[in-house]
N, C-alpha and C. Protein backbone atom coordinates (compact mmCIF):
# COMPACT_ATOMS: atom_id res chain seq x y z
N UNK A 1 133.40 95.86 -88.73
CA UNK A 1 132.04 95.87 -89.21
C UNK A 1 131.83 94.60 -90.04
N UNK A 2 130.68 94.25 -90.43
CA UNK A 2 130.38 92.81 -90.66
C UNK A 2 129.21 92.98 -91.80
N UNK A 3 129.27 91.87 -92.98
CA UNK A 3 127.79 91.97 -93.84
C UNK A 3 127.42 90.87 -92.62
N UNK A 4 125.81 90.65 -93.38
CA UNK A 4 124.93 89.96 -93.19
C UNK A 4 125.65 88.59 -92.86
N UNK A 5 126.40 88.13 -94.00
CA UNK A 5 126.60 86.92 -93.89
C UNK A 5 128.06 86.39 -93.22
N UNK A 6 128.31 87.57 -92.23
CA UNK A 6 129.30 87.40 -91.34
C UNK A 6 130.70 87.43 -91.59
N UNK A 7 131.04 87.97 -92.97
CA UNK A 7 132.39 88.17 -93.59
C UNK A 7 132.44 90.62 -93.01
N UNK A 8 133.98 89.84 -92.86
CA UNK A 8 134.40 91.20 -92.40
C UNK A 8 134.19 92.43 -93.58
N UNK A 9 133.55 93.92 -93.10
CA UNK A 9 134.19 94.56 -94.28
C UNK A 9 135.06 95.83 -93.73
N UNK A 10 135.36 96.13 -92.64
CA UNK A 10 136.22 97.09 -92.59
C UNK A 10 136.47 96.65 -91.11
N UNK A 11 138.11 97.65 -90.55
CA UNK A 11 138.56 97.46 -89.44
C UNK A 11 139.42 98.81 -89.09
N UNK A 12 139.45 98.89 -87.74
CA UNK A 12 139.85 100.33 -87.27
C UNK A 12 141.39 99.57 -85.94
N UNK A 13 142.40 99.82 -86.61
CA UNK A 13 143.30 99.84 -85.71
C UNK A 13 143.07 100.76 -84.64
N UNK A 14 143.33 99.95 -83.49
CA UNK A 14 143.35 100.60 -81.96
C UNK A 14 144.32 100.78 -81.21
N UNK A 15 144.50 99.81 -81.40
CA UNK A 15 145.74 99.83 -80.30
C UNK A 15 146.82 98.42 -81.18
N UNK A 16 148.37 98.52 -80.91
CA UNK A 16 149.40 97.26 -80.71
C UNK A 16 149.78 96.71 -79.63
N UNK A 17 150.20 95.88 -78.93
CA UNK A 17 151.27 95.50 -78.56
C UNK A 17 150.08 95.06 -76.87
N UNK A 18 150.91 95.05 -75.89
CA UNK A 18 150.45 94.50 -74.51
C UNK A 18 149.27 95.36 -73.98
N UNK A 19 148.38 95.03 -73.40
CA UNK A 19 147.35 96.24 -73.25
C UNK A 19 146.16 95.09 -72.20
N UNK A 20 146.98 95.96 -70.64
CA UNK A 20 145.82 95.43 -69.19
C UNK A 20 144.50 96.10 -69.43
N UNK A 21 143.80 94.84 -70.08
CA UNK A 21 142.35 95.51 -70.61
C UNK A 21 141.12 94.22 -70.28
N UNK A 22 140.02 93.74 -69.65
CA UNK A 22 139.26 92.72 -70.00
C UNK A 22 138.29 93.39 -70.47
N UNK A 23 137.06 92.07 -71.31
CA UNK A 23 136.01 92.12 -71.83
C UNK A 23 135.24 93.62 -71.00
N UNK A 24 135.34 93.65 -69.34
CA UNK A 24 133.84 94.22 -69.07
C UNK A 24 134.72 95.62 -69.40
N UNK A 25 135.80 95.96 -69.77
CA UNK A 25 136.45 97.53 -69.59
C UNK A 25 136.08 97.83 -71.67
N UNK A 26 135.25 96.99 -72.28
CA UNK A 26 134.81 97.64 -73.39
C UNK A 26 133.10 97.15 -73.85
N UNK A 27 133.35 97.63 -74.81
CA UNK A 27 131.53 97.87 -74.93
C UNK A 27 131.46 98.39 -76.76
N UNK A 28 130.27 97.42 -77.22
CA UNK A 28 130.13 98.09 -78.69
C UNK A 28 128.75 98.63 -78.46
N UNK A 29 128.06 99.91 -78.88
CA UNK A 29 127.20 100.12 -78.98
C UNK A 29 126.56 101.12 -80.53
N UNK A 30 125.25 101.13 -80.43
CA UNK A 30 124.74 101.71 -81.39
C UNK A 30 124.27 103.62 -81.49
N UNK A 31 124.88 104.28 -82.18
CA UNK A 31 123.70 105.81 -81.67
C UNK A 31 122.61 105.63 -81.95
N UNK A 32 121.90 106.58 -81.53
CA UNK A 32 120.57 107.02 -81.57
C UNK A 32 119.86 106.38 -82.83
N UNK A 33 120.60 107.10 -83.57
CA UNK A 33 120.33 106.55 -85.04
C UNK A 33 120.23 105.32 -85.94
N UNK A 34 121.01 104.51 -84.99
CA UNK A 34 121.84 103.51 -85.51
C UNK A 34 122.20 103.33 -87.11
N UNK A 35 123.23 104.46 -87.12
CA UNK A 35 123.27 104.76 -88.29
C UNK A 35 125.20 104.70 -88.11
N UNK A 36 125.66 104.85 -86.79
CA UNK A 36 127.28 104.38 -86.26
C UNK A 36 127.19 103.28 -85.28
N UNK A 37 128.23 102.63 -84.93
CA UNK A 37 128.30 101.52 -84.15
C UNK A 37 130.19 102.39 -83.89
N UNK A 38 129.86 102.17 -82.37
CA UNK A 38 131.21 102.97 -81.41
C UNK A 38 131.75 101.52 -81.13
N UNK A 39 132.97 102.08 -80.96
CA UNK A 39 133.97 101.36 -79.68
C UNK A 39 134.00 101.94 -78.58
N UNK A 40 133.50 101.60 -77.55
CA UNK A 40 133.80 102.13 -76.17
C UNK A 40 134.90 101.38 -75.45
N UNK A 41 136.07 101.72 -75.08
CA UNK A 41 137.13 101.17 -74.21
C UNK A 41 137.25 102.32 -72.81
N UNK A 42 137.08 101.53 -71.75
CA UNK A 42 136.91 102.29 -70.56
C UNK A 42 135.64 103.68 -70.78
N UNK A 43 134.67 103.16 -71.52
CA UNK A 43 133.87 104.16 -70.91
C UNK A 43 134.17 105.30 -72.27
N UNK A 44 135.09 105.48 -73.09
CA UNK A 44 135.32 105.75 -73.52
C UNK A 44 134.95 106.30 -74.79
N UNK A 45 134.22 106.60 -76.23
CA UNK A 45 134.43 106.05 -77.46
C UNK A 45 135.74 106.29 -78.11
N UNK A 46 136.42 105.49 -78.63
CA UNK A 46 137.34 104.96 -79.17
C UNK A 46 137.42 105.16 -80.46
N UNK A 47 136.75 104.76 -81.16
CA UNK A 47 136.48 104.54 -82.67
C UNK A 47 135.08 104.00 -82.61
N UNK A 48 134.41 104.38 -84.19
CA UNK A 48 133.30 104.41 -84.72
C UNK A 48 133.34 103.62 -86.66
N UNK A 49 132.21 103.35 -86.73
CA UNK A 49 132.23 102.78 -88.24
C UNK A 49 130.94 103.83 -88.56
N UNK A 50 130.51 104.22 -89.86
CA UNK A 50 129.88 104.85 -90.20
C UNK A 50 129.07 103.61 -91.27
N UNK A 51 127.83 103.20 -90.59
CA UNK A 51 127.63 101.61 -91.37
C UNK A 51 126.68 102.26 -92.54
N UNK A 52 126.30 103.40 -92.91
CA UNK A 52 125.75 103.96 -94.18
C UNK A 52 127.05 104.38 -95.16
N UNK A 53 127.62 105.07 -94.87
CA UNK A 53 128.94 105.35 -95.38
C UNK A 53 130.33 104.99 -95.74
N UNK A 54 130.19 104.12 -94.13
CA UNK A 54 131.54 102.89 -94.83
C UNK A 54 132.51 103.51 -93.89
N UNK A 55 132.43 105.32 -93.59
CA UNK A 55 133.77 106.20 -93.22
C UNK A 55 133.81 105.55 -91.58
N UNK A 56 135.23 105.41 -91.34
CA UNK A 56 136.26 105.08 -90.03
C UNK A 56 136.45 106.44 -89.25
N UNK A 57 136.14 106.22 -87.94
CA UNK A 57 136.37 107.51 -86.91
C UNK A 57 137.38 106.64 -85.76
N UNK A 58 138.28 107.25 -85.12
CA UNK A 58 138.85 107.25 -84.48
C UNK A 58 140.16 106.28 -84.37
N UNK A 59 140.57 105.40 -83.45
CA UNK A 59 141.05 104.75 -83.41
C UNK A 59 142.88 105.45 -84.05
N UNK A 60 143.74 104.52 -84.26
CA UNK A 60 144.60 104.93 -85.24
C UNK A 60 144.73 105.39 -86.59
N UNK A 61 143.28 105.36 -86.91
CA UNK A 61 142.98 105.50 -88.46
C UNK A 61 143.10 106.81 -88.96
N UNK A 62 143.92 107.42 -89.78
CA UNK A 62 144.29 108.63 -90.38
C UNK A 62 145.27 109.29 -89.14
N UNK A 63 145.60 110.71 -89.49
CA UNK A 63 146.70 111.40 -88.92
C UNK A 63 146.60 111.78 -87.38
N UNK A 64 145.23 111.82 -87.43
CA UNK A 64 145.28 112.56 -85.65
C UNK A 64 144.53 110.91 -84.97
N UNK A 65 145.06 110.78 -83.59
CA UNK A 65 145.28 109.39 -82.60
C UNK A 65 143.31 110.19 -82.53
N UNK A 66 143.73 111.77 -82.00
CA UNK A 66 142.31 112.31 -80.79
C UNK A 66 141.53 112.92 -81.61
N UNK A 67 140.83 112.23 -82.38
CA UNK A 67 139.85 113.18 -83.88
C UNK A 67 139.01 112.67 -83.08
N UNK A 68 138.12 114.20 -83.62
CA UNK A 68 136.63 113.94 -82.65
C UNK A 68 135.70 113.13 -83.53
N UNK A 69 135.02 112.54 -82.78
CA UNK A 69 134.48 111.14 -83.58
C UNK A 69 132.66 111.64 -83.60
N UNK A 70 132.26 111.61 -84.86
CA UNK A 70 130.93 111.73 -84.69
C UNK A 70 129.81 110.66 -83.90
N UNK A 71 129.29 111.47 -83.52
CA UNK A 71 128.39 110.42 -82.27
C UNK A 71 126.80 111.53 -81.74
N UNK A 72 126.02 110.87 -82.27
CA UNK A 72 124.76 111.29 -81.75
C UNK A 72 124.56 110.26 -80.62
């Protein structure tokens, strides 16, 4: 996730190491709300940022890999 002035403020580990993946097999998008911004990998969501809140969904972040990720 990003301020305004293009400095990072948070990041969601995904994945390490070797990974057969290009640009068109992911996708960032907005919900409804645009109140989250997803990671989509294969179609997927992946991980989420909660850009009112700050809170991290998915990805490697906390104990469970497959936490259900909020998404309108």
């Amino acid at each position: 996730m990003y301020e305004p002035d293009g400095s990072i403020v948070g990041a969601i580990h995904v994945r390490s190491g070797a990974w057969s993946i290009t640009e068109a097999d992911i996708a960032v998008k907005w919900d409804k709300d645009e109140q989250r911004v997803g990671l989509f990998v294969f179609g997927v969501l992946t991980a989420a940022f909660d850009a009112e809140t700050g809170a991290r969904c998915g990805g490697r972040h906390g104990e469970d890999f497959n936490a259900e990720i909020p998404w309108s």
